[in-house]
N, C-alpha and C. Protein backbone atom coordinates (compact mmCIF):
# COMPACT_ATOMS: atom_id res chain seq x y z
N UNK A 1 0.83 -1.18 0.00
CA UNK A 1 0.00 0.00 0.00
C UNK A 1 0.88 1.25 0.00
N UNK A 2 0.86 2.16 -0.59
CA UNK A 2 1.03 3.42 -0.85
C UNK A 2 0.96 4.54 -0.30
N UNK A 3 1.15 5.24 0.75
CA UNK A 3 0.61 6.17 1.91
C UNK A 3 1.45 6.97 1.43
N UNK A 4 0.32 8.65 0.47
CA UNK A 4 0.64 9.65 0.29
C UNK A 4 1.17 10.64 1.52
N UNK A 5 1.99 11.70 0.69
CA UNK A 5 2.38 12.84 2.04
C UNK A 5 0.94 13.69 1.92
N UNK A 6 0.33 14.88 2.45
CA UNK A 6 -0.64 15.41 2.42
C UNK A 6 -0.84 16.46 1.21
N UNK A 7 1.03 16.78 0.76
CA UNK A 7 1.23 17.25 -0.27
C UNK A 7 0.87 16.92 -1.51
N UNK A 8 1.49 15.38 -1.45
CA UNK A 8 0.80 14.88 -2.71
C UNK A 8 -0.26 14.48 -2.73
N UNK A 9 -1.13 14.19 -1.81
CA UNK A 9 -2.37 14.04 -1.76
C UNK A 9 -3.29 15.44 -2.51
N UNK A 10 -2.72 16.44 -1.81
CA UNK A 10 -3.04 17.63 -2.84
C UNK A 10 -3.18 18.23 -4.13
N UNK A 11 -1.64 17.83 -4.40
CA UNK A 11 -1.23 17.73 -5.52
C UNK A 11 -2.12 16.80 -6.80
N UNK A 12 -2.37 15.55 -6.50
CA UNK A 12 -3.22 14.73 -7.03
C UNK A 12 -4.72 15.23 -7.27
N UNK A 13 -5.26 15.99 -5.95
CA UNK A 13 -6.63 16.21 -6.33
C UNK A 13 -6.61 17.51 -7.59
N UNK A 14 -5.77 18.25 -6.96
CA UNK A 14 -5.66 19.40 -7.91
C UNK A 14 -5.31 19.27 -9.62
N UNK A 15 -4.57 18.01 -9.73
CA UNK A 15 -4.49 17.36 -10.89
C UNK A 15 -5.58 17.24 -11.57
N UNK A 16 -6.67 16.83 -10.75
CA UNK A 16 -7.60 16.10 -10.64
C UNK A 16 -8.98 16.81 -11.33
N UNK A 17 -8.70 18.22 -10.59
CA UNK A 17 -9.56 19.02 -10.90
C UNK A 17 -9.60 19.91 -11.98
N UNK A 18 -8.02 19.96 -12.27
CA UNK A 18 -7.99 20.92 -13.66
C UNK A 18 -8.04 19.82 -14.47
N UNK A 19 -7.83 18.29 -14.79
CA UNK A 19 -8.32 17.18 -15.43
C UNK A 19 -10.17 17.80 -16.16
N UNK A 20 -10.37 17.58 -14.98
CA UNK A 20 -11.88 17.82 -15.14
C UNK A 20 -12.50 19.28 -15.68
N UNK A 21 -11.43 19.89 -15.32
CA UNK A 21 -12.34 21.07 -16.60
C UNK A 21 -11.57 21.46 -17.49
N UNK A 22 -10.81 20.44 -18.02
CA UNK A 22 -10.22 20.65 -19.45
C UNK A 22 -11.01 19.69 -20.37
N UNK A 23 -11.86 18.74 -19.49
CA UNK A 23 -12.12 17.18 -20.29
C UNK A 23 -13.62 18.25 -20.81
N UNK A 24 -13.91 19.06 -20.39
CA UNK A 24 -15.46 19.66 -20.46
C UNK A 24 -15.63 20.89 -21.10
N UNK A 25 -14.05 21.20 -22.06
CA UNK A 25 -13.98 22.51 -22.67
C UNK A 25 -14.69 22.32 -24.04
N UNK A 26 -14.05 20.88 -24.97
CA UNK A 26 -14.41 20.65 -26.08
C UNK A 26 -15.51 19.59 -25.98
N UNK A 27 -16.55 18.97 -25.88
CA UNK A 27 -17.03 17.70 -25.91
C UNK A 27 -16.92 16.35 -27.07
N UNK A 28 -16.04 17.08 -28.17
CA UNK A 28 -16.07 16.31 -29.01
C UNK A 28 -15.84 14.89 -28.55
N UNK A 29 -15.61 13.76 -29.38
CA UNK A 29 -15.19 12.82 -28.72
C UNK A 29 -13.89 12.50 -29.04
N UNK A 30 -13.24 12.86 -30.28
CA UNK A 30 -11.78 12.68 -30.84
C UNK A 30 -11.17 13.38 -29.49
N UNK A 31 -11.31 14.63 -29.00
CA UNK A 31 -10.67 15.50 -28.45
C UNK A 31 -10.89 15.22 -27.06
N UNK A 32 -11.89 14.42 -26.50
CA UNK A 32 -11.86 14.15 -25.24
C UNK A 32 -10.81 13.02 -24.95
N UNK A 33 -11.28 11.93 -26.02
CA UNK A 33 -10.23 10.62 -26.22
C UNK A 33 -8.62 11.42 -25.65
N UNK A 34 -8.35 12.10 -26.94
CA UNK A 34 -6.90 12.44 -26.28
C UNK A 34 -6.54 13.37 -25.58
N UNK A 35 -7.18 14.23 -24.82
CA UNK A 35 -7.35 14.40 -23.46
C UNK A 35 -6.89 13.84 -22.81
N UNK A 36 -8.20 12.88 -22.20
CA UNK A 36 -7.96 11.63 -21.44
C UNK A 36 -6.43 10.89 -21.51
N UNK A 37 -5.91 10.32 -22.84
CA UNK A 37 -4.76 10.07 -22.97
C UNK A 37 -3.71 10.87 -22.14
N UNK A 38 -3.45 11.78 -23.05
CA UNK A 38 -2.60 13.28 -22.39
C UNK A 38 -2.68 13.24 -21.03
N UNK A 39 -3.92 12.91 -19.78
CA UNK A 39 -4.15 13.68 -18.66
C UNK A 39 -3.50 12.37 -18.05
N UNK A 40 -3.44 11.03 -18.66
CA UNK A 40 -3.20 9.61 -17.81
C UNK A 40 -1.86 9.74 -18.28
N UNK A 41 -1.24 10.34 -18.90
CA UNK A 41 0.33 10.13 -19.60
C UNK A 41 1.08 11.30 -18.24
N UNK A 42 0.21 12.22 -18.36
CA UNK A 42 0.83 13.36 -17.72
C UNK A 42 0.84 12.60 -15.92
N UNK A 43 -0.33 11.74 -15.63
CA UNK A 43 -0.36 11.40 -14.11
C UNK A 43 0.42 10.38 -14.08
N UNK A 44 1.00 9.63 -15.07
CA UNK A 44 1.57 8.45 -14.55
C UNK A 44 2.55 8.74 -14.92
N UNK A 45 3.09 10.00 -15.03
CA UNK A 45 5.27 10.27 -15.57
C UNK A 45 5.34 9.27 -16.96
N UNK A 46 4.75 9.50 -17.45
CA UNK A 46 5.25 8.52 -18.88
C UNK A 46 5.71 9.58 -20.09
N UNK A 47 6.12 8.98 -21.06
CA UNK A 47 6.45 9.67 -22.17
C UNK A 47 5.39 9.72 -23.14
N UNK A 48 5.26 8.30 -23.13
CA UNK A 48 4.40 8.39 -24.36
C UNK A 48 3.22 7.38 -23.44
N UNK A 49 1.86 7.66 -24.29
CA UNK A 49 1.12 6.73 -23.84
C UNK A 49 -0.12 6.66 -25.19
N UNK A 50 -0.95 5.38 -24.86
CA UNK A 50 -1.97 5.65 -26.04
C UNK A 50 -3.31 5.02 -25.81
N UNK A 51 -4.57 4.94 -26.39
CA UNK A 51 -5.43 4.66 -26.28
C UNK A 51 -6.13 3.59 -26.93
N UNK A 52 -6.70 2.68 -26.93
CA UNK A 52 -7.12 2.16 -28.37
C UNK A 52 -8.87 1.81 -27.98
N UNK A 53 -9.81 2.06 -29.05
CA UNK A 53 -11.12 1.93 -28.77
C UNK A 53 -11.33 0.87 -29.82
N UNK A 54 -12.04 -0.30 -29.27
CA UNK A 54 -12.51 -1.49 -30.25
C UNK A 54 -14.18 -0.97 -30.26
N UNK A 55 -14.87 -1.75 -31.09
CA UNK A 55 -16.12 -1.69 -31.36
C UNK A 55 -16.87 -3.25 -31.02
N UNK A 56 -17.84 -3.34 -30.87
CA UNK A 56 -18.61 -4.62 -30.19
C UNK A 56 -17.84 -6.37 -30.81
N UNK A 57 -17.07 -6.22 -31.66
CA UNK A 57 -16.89 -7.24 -32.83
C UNK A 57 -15.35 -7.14 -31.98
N UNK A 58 -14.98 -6.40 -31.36
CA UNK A 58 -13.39 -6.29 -31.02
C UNK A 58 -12.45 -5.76 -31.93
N UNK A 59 -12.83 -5.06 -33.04
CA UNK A 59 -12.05 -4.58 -33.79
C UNK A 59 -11.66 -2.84 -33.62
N UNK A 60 -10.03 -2.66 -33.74
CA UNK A 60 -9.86 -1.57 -33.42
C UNK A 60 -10.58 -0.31 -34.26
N UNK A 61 -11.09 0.83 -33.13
CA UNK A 61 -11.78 1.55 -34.19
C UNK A 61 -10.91 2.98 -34.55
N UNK A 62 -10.01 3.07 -32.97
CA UNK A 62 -9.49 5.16 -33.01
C UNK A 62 -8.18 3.62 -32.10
N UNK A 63 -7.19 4.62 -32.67
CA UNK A 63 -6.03 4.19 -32.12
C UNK A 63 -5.41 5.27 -31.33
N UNK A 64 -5.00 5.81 -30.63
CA UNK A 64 -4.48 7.40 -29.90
C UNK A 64 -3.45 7.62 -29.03
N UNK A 65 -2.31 7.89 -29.53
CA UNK A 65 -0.98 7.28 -29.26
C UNK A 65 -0.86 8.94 -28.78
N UNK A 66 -0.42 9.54 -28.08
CA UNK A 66 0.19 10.75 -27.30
C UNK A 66 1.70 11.02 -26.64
N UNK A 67 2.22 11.86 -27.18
CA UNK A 67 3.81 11.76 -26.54
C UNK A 67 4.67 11.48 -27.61
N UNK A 68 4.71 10.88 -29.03
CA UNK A 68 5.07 10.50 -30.06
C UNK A 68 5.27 11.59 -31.20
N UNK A 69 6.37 12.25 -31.95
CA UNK A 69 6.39 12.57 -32.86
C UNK A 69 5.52 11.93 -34.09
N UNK A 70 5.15 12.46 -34.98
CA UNK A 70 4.53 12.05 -36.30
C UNK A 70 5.84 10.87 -36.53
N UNK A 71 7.23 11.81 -36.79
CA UNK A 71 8.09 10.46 -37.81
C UNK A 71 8.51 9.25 -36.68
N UNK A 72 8.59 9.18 -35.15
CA UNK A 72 8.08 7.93 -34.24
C UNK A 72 6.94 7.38 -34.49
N UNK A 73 5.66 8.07 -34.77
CA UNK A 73 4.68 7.07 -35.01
C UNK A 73 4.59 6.19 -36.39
N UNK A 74 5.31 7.20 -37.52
CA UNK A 74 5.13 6.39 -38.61
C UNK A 74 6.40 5.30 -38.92
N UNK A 75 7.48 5.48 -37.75
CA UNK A 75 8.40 4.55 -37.81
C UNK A 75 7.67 3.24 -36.99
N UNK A 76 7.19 3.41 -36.37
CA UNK A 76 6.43 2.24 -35.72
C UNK A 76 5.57 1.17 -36.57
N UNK A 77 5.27 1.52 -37.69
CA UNK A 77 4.44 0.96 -38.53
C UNK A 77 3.11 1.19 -38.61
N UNK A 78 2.46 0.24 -38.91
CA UNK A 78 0.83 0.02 -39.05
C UNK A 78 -0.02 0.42 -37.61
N UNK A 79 -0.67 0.81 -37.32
CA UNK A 79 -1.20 0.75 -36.03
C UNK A 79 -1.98 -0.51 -35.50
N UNK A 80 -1.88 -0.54 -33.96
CA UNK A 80 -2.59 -1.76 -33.80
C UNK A 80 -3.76 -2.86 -34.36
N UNK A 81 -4.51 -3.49 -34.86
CA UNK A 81 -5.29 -3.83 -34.80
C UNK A 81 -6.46 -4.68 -33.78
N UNK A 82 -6.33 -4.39 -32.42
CA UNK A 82 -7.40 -4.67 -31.62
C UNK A 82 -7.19 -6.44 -30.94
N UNK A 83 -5.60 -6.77 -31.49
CA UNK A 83 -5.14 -7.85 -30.91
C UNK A 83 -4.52 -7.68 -29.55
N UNK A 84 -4.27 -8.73 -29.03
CA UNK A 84 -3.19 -8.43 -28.04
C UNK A 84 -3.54 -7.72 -26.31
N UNK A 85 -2.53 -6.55 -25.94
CA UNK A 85 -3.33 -5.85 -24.95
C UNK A 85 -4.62 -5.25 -25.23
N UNK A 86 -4.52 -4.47 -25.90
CA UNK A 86 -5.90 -3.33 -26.36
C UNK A 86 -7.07 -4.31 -26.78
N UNK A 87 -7.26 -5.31 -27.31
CA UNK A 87 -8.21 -6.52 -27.83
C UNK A 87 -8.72 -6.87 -26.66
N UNK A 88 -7.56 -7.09 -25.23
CA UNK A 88 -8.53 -7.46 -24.02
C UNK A 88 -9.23 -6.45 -23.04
C-alpha cells in the first residue's frame, strides 16, 4: 500500500480538478479521447502513452498514441489492430 504525504495528496486532487475542466472545454469525442490520454500520460510520468477503442466485434476503431512525434509514429508501422493488450 502506498501512503501519500498530504502534499501529494493535494497535488493529485488538484491534478484532478484541472483534469476535469479541461475534459469539459471541447465535448467532441476525438478531443476528449486524447485528453484523457494526455491527462493519464501526464499522471503516470510517462512519455508516451496511447489509447485504443474497439467496437462490439473487437475490432480496433481510433487508435491514440500521445507523446510520439509524427516520424516515431510512422516509424512504428501500421497501427494496432485490436489484438493483443488493447483486444482485451
Amino acid at each position: 500500500m502506498v501512503v501519500l504525504t498530504r502534499e501529494q495528496l493535494e497535488e493529485r486532487l488538484a491534478a484532478l480538478h484541472q483534469a476535469s475542466l479541461e475534459l469539459v472545454q471541447d465535448l467532441s469525442l476525438d478531443v476528449v479521447l486524447q485528453r484523457i490520454v494526455q491527462l493519464a500520460r501526464e499522471q503516470a510520468g510517462a512519455r508516451y502513452a496511447a489509447l485504443g477503442v474497439v467496437d462490439d466485434s473487437g475490432k480496433l476503431t481510433r487508435f491514440i498514441p500521445i507523446g510520439m512525434t509524427p516520424e516515431e509514429i510512422r516509424k512504428t508501422g501500421a497501427p494496432p489492430v485490436g489484438k493483443g493488450m488493447i483486444g482485451l
